[in-house]
PDB file of N, CA and C in Angstrom:
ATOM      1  N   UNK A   1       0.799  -1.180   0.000  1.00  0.00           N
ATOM      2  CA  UNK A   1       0.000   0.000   0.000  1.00  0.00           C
ATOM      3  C   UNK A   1       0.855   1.264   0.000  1.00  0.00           C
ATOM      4  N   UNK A   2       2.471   0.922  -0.004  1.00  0.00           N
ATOM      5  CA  UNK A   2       3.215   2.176   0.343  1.00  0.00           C
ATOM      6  C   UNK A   2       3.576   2.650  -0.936  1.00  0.00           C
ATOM      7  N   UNK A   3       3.012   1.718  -1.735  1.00  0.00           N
ATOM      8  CA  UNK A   3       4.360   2.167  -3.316  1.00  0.00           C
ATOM      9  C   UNK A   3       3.475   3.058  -4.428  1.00  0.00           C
ATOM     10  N   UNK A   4       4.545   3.873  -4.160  1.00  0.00           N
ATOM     11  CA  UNK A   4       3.888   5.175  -5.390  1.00  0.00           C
ATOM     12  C   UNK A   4       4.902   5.177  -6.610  1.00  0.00           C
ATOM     13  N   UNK A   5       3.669   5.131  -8.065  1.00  0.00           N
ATOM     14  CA  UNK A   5       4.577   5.134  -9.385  1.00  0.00           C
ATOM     15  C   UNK A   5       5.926   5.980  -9.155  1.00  0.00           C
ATOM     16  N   UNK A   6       6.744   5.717  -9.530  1.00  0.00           N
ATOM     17  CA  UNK A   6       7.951   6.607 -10.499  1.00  0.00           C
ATOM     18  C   UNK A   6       7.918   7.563 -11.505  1.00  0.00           C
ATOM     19  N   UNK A   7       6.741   8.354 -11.574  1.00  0.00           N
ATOM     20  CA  UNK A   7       6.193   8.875 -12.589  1.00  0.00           C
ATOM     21  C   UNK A   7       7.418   9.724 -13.322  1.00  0.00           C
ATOM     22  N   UNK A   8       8.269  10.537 -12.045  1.00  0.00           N
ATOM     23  CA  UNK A   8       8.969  11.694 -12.932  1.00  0.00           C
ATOM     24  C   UNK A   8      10.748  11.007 -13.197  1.00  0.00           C
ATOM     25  N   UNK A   9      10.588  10.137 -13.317  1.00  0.00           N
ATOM     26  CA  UNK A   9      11.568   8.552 -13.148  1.00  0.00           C
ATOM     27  C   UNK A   9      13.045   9.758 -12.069  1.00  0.00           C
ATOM     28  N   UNK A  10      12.735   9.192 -11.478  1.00  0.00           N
ATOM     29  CA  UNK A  10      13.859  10.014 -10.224  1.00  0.00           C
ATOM     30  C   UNK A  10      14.741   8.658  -9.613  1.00  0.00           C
ATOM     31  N   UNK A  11      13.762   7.362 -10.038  1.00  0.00           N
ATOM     32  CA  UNK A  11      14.145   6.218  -9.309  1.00  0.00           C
ATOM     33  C   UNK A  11      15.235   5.152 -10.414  1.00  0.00           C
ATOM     34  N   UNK A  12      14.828   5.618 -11.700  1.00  0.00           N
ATOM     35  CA  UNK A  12      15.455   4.851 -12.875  1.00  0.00           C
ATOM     36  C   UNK A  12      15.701   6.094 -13.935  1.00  0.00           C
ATOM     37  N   UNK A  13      17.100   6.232 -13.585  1.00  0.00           N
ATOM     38  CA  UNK A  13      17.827   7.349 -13.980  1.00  0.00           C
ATOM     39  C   UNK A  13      18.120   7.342 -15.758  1.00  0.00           C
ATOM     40  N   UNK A  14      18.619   5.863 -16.419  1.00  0.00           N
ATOM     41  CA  UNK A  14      18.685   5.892 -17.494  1.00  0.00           C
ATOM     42  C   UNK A  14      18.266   4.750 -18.222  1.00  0.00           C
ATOM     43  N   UNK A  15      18.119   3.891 -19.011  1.00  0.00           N
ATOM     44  CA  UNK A  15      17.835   2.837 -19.518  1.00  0.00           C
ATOM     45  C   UNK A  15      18.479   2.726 -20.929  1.00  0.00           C
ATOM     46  N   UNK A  16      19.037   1.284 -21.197  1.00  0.00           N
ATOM     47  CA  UNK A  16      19.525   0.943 -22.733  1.00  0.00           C
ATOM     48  C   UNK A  16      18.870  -0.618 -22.664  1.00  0.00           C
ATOM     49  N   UNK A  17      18.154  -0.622 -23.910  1.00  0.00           N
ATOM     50  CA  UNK A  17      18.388   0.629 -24.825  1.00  0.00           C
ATOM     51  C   UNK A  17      16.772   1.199 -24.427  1.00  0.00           C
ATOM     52  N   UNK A  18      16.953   2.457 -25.063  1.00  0.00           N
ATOM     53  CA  UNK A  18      16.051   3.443 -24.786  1.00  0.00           C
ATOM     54  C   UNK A  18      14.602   3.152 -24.446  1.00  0.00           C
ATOM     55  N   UNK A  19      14.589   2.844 -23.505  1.00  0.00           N
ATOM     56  CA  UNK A  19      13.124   2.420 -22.706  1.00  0.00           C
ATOM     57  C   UNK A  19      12.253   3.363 -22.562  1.00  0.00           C
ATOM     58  N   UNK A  20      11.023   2.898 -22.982  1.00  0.00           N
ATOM     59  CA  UNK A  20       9.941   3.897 -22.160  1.00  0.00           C
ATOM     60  C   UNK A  20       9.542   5.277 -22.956  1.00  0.00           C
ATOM     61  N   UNK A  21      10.282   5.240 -24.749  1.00  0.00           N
ATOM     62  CA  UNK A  21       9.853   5.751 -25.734  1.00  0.00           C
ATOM     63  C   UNK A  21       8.831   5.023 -26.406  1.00  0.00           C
ATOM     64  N   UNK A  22       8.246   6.230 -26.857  1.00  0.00           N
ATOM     65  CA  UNK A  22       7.460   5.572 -28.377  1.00  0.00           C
ATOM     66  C   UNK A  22       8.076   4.583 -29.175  1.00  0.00           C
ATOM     67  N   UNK A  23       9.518   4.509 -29.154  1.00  0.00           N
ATOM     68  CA  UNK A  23      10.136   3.249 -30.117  1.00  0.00           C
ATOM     69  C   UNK A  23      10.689   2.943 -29.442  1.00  0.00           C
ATOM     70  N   UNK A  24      10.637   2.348 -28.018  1.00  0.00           N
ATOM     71  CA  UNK A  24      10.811   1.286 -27.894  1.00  0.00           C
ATOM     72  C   UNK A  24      10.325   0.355 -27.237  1.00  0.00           C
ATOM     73  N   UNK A  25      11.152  -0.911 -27.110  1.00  0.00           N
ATOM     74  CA  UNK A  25      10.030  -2.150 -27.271  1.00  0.00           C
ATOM     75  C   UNK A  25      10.123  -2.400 -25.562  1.00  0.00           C
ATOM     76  N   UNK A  26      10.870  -1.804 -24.818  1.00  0.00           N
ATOM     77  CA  UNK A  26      10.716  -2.137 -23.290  1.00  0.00           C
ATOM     78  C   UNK A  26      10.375  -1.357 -23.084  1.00  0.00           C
ATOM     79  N   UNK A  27       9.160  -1.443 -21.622  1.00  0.00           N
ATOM     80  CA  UNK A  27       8.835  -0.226 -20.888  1.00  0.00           C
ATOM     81  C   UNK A  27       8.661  -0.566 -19.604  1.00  0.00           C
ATOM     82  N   UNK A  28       9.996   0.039 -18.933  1.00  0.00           N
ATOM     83  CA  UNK A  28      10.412   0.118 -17.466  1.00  0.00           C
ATOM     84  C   UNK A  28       9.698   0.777 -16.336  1.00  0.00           C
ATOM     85  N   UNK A  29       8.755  -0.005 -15.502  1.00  0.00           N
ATOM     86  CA  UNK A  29       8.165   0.401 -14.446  1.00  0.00           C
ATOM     87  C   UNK A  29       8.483   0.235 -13.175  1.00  0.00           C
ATOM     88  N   UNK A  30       8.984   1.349 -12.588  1.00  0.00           N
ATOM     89  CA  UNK A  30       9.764   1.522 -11.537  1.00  0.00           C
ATOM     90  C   UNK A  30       8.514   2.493  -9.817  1.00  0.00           C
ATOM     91  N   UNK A  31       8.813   1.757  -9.035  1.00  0.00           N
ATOM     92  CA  UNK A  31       7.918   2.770  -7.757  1.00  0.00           C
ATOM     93  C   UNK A  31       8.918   2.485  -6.688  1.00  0.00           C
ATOM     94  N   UNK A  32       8.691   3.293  -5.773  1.00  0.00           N
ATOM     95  CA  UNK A  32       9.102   3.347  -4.545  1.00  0.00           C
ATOM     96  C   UNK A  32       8.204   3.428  -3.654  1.00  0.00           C
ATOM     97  N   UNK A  33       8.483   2.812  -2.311  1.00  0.00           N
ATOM     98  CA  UNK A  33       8.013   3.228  -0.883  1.00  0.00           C
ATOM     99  C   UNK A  33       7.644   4.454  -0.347  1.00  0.00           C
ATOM    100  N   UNK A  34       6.617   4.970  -0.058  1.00  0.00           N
ATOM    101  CA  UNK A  34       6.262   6.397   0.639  1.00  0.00           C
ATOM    102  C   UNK A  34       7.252   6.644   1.149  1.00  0.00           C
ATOM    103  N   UNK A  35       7.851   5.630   2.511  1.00  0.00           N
ATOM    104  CA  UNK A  35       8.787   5.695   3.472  1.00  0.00           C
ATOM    105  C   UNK A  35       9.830   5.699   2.579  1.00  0.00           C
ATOM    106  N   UNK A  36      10.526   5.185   1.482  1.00  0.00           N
ATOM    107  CA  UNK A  36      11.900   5.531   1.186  1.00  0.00           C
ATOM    108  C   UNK A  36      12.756   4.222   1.331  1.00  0.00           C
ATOM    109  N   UNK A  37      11.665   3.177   2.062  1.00  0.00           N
ATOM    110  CA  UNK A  37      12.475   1.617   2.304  1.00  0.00           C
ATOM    111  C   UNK A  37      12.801   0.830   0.802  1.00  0.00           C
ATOM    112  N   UNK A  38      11.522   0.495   0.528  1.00  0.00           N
ATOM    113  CA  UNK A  38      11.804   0.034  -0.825  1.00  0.00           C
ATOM    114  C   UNK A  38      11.919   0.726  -2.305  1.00  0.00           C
ATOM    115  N   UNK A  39      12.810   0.030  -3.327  1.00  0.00           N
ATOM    116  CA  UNK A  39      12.422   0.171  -4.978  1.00  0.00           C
ATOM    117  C   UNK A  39      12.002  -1.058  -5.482  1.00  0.00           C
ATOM    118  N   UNK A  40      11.432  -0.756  -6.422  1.00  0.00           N
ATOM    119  CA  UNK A  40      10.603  -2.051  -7.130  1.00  0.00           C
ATOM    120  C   UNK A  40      10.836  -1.705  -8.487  1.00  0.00           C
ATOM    121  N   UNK A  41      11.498  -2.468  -9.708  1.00  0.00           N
ATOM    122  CA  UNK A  41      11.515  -1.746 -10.902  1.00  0.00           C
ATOM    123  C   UNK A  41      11.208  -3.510 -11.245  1.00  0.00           C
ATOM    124  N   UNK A  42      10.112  -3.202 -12.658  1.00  0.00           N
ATOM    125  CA  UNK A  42       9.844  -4.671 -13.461  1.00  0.00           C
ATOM    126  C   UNK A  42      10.343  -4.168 -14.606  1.00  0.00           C
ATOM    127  N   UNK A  43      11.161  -4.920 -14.841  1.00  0.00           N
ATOM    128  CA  UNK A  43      11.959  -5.173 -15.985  1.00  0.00           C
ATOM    129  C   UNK A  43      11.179  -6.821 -17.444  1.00  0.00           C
ATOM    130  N   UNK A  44      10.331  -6.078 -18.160  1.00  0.00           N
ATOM    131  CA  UNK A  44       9.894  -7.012 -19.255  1.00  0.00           C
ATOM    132  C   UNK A  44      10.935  -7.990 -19.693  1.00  0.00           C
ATOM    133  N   UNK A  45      11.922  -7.587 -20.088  1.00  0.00           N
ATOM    134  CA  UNK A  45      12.710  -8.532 -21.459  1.00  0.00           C
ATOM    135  C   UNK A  45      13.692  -8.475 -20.642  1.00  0.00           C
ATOM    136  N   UNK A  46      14.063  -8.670 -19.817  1.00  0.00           N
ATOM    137  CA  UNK A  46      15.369  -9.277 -19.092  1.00  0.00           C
ATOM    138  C   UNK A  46      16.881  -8.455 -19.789  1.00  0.00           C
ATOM    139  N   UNK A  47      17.560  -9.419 -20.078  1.00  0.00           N
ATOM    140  CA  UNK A  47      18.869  -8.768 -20.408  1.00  0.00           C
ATOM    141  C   UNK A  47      19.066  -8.040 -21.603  1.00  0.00           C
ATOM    142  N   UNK A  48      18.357  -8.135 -22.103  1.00  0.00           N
ATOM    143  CA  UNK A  48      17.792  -6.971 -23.041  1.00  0.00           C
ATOM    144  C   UNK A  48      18.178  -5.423 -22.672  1.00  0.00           C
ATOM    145  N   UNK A  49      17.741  -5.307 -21.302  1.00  0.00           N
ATOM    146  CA  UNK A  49      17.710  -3.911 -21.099  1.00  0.00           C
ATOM    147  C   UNK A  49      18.660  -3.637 -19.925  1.00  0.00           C
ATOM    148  N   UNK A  50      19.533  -2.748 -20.025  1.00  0.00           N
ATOM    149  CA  UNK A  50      20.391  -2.044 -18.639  1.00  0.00           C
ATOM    150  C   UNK A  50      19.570  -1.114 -17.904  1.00  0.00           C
ATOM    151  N   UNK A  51      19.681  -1.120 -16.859  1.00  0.00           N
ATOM    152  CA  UNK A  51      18.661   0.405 -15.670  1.00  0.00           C
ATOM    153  C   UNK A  51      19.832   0.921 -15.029  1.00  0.00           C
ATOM    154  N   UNK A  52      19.745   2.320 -15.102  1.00  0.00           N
ATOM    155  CA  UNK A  52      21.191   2.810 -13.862  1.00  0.00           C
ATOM    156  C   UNK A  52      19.753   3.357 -13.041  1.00  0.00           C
ATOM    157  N   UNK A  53      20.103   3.062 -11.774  1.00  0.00           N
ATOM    158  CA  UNK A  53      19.102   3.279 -10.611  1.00  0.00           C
ATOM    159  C   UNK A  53      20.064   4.201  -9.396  1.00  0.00           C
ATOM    160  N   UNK A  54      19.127   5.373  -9.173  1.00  0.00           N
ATOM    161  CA  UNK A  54      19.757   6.181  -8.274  1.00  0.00           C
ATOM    162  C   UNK A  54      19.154   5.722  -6.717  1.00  0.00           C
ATOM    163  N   UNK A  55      20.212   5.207  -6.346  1.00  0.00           N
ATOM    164  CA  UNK A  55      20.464   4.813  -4.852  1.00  0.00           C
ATOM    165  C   UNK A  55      20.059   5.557  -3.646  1.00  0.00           C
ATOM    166  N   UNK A  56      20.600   6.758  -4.019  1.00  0.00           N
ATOM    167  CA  UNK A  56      20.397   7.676  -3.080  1.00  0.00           C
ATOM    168  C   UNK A  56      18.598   7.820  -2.601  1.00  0.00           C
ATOM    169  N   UNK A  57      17.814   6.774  -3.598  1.00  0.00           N
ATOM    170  CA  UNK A  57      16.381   7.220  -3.363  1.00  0.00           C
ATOM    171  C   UNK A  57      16.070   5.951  -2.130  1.00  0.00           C
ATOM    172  N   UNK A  58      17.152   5.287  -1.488  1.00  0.00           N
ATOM    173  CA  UNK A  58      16.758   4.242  -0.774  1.00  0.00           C
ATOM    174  C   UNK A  58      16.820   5.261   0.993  1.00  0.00           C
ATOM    175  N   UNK A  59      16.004   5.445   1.368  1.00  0.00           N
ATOM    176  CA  UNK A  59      15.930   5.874   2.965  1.00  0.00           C
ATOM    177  C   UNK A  59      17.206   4.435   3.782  1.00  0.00           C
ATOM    178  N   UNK A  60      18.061   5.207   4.005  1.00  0.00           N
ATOM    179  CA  UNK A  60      18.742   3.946   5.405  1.00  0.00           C
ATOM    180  C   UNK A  60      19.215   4.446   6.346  1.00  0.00           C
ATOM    181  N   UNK A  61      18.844   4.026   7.585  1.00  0.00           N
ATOM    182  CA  UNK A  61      19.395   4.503   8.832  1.00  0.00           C
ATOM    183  C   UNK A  61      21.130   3.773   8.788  1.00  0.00           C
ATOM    184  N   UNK A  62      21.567   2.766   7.956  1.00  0.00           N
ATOM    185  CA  UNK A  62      23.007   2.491   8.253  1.00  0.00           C
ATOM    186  C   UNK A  62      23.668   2.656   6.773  1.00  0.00           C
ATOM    187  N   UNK A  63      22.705   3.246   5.607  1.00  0.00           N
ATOM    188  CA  UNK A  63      23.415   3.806   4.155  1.00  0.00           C
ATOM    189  C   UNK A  63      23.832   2.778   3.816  1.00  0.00           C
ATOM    190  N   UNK A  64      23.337   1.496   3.495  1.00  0.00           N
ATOM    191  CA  UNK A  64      23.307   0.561   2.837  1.00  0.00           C
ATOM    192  C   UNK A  64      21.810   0.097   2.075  1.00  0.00           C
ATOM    193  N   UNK A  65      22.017  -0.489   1.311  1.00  0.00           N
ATOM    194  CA  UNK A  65      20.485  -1.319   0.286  1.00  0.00           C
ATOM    195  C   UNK A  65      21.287  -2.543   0.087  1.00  0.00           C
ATOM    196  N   UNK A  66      20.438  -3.047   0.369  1.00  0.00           N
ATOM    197  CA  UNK A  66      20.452  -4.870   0.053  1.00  0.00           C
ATOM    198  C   UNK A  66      19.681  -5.282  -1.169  1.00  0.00           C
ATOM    199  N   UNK A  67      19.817  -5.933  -2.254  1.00  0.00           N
ATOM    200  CA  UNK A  67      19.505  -6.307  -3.368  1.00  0.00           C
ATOM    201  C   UNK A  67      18.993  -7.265  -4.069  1.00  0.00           C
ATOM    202  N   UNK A  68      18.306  -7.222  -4.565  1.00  0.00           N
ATOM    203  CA  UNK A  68      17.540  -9.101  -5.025  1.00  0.00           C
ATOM    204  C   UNK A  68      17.243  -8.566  -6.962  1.00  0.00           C
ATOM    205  N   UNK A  69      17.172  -9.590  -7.220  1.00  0.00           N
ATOM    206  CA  UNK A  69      16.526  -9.883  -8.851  1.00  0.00           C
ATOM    207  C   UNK A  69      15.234 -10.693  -8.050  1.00  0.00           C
ATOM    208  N   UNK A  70      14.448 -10.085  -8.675  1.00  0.00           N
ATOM    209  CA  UNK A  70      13.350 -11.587  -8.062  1.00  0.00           C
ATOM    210  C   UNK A  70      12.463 -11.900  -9.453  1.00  0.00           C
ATOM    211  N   UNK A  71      12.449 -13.518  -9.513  1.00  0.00           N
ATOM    212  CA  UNK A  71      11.587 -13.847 -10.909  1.00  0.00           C
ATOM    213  C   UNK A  71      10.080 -14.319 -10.862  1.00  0.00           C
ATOM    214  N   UNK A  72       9.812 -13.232 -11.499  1.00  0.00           N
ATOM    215  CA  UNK A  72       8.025 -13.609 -10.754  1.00  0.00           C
ATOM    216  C   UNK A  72       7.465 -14.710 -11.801  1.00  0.00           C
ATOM    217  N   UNK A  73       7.907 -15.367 -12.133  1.00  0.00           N
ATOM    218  CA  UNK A  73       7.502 -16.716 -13.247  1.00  0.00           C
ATOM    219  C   UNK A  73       8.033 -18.072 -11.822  1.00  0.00           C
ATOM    220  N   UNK A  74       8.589 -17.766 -11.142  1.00  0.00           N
ATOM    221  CA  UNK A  74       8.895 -19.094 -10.621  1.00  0.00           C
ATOM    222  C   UNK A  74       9.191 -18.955  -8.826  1.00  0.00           C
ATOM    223  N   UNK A  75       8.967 -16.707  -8.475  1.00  0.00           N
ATOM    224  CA  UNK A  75       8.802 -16.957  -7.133  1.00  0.00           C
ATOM    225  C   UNK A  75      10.881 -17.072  -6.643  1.00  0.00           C
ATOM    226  N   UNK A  76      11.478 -17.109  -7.432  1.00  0.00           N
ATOM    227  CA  UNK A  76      12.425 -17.415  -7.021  1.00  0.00           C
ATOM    228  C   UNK A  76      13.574 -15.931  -7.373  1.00  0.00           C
ATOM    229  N   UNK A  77      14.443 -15.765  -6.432  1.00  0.00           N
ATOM    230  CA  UNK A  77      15.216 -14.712  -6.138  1.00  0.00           C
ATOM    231  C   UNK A  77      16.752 -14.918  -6.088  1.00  0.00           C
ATOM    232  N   UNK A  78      17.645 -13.877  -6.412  1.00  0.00           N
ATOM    233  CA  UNK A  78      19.282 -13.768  -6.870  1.00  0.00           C
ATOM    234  C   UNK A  78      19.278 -12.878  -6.012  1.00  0.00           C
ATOM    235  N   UNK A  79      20.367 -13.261  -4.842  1.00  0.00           N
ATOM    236  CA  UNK A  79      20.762 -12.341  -3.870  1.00  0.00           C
ATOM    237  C   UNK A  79      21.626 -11.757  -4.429  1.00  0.00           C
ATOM    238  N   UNK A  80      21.484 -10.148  -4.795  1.00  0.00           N
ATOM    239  CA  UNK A  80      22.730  -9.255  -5.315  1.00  0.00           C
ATOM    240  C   UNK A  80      23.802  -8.443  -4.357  1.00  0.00           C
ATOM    241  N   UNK A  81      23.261  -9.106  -2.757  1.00  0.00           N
ATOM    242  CA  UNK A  81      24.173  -8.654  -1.482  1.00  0.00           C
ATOM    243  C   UNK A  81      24.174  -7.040  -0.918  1.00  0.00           C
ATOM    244  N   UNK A  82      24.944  -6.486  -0.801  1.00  0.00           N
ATOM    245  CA  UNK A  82      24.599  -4.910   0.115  1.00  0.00           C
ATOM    246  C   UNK A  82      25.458  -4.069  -0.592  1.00  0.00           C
ATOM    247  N   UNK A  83      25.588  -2.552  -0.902  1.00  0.00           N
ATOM    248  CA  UNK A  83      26.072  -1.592  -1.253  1.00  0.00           C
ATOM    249  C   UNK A  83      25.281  -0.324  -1.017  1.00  0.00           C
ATOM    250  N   UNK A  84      26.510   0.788  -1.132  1.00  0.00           N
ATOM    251  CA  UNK A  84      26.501   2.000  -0.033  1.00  0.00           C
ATOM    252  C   UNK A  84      24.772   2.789  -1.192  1.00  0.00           C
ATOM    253  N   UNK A  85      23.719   3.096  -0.188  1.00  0.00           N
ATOM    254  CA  UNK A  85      22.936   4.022  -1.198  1.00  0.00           C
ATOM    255  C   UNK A  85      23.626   5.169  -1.421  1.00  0.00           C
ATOM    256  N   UNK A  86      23.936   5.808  -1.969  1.00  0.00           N
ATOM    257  CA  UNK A  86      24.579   6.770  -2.525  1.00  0.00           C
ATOM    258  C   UNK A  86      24.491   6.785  -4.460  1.00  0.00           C
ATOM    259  N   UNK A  87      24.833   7.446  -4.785  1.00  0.00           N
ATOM    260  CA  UNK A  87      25.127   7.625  -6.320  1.00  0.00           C
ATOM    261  C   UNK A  87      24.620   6.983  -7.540  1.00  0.00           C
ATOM    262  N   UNK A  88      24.552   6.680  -8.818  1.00  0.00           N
ATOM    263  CA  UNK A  88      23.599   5.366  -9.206  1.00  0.00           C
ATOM    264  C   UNK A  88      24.938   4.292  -9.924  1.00  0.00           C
ATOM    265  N   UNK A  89      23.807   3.267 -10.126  1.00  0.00           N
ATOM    266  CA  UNK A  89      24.319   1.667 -10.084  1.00  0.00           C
ATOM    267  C   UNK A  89      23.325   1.264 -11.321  1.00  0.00           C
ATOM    268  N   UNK A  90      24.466   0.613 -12.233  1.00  0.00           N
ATOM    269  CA  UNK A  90      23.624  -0.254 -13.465  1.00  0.00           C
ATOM    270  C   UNK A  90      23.541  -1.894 -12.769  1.00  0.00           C
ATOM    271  N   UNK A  91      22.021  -2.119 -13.608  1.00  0.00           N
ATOM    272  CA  UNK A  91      21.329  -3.329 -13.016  1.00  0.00           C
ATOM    273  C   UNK A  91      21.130  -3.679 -14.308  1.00  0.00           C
ATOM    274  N   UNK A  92      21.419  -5.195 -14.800  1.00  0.00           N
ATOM    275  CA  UNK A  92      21.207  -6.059 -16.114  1.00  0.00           C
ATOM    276  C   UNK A  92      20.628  -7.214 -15.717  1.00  0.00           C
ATOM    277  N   UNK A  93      19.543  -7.990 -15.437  1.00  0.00           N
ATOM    278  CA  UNK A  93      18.713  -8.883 -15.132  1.00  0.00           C
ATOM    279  C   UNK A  93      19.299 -10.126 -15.686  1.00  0.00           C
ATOM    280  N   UNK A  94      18.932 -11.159 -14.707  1.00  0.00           N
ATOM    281  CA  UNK A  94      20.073 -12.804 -15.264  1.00  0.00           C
ATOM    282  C   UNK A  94      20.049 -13.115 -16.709  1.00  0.00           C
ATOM    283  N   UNK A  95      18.436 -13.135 -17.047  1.00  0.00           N
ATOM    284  CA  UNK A  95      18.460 -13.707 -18.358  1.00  0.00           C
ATOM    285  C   UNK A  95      17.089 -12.603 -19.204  1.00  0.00           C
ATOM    286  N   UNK A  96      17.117 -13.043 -20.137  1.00  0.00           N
ATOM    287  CA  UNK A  96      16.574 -12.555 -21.286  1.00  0.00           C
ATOM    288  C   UNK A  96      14.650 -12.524 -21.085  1.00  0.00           C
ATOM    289  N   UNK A  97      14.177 -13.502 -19.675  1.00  0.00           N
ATOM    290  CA  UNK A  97      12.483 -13.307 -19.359  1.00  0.00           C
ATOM    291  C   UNK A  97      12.275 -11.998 -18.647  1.00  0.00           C
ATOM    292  N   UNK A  98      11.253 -11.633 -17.761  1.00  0.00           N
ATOM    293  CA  UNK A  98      10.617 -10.819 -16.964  1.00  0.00           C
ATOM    294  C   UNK A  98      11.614 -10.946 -15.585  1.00  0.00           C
ATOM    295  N   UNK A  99      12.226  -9.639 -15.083  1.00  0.00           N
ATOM    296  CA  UNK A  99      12.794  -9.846 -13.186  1.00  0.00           C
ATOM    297  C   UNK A  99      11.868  -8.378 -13.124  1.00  0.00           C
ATOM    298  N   UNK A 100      11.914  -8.679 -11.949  1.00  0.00           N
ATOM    299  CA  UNK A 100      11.433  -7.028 -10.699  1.00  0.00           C
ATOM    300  C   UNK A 100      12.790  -7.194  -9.892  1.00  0.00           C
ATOM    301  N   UNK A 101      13.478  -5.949 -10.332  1.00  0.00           N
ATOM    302  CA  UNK A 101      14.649  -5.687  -9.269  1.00  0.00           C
ATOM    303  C   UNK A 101      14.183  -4.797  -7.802  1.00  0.00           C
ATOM    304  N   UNK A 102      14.460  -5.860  -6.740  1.00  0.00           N
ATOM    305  CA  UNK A 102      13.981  -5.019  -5.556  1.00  0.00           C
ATOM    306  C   UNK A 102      15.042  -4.508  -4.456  1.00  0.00           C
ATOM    307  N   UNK A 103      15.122  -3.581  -4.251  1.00  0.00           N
ATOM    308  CA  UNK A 103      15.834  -2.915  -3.612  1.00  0.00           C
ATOM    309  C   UNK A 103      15.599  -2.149  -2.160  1.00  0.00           C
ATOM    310  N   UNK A 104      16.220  -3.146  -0.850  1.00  0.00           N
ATOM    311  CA  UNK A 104      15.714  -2.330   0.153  1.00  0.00           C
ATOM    312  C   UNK A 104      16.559  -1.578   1.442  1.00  0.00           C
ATOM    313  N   UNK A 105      16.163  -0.906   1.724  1.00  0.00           N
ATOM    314  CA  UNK A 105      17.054  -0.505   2.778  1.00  0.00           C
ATOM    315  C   UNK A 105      17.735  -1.862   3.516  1.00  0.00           C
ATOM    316  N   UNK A 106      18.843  -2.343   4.049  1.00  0.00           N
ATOM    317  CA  UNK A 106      19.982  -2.958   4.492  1.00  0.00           C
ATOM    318  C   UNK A 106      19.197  -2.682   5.922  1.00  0.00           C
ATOM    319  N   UNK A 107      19.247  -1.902   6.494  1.00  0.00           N
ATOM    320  CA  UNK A 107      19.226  -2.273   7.869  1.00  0.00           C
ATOM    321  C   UNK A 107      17.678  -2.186   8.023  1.00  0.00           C
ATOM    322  N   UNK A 108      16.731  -2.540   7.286  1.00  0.00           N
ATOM    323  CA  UNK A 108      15.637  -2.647   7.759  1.00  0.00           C
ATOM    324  C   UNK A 108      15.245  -4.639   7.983  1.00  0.00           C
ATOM    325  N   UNK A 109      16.175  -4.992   7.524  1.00  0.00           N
ATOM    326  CA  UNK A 109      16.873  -6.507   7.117  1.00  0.00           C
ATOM    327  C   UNK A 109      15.609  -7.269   6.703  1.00  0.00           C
ATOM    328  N   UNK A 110      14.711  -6.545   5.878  1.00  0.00           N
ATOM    329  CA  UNK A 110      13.796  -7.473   5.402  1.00  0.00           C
ATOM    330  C   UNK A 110      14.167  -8.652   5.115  1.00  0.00           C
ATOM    331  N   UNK A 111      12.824  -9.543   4.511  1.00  0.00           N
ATOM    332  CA  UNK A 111      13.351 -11.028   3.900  1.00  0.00           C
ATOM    333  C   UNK A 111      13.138 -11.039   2.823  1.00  0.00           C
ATOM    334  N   UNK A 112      14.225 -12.007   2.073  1.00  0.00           N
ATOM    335  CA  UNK A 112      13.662 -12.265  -0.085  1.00  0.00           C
ATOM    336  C   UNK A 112      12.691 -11.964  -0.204  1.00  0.00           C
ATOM    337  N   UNK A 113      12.643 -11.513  -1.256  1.00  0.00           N
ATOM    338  CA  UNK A 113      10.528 -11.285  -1.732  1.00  0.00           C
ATOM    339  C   UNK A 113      10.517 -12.431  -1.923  1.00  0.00           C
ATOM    340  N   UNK A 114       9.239 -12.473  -1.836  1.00  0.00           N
ATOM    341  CA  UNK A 114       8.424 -13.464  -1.869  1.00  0.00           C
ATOM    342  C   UNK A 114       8.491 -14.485  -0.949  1.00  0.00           C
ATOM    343  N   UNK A 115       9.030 -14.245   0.313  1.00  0.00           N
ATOM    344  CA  UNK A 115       9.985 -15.529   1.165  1.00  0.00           C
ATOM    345  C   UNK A 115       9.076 -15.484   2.476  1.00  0.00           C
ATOM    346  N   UNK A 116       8.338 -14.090   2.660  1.00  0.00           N
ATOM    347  CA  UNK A 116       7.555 -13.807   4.183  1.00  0.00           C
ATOM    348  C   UNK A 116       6.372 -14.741   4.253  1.00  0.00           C
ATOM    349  N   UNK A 117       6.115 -15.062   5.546  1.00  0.00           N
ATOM    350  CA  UNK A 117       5.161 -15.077   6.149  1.00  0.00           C
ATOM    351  C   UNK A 117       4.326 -15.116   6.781  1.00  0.00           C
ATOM    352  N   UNK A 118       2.979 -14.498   6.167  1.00  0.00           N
ATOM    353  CA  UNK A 118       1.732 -13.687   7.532  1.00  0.00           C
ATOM    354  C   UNK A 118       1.349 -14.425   8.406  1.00  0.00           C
TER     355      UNK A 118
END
């Protein structure tokens, strides 16, 4: 309920190849957390497309984001480990299907998507 579009893309700084035009064939949907904890970007065509993602949009009380690919065809997740939020970072998805790259604050030490439960 926290995640608001990316409308003025502040969260997905650049894309190759050129996403999210009239010509072209990917279109990168990216939101964030009210709070600033999470990013969520779905990535269609996999390695197809590069995202440089500005970090600095991750809220952390210890200035780290912890990282996942997660594949929503099978529920299953690529731990991409911790780095400083600060500055932006290119993200290229494992393979060539559908990932949602999720990105969360480090010291909020969530669990894998898709891994909780109520």
């Amino acid at each position: 309920w926290l995640l608001v579009p990316d409308l003025n893309n502040t969260v997905v700084t650049s894309c190759t190849p050129n996403c999210g035009t009239a010509l072209a064939y990917t279109l990168v949907v990216a939101a964030r957390t009210s709070d600033g904890q999470t990013i969520m970007v779905y990535i269609p065509d996999g390695s197809a497309t590069t995202i440089s993602v500005n970090l600095a949009r991750i809220s952390s009380s210890t200035s780290a984001v912890h990282g996942w690919w997660f594949n929503p065809r099978t529920g299953a997740t690529n731990d991409l480990g911790t780095f400083a939020n600060s500055g932006t970072m290119m993200f290229t998805p494992p393979d060539s299907d559908d990932w949602v790259l999720v990105l969360d604050d480090a010291g909020a030490a969530l669990p894998a998507p898709g891994t909780a439960v109520f």
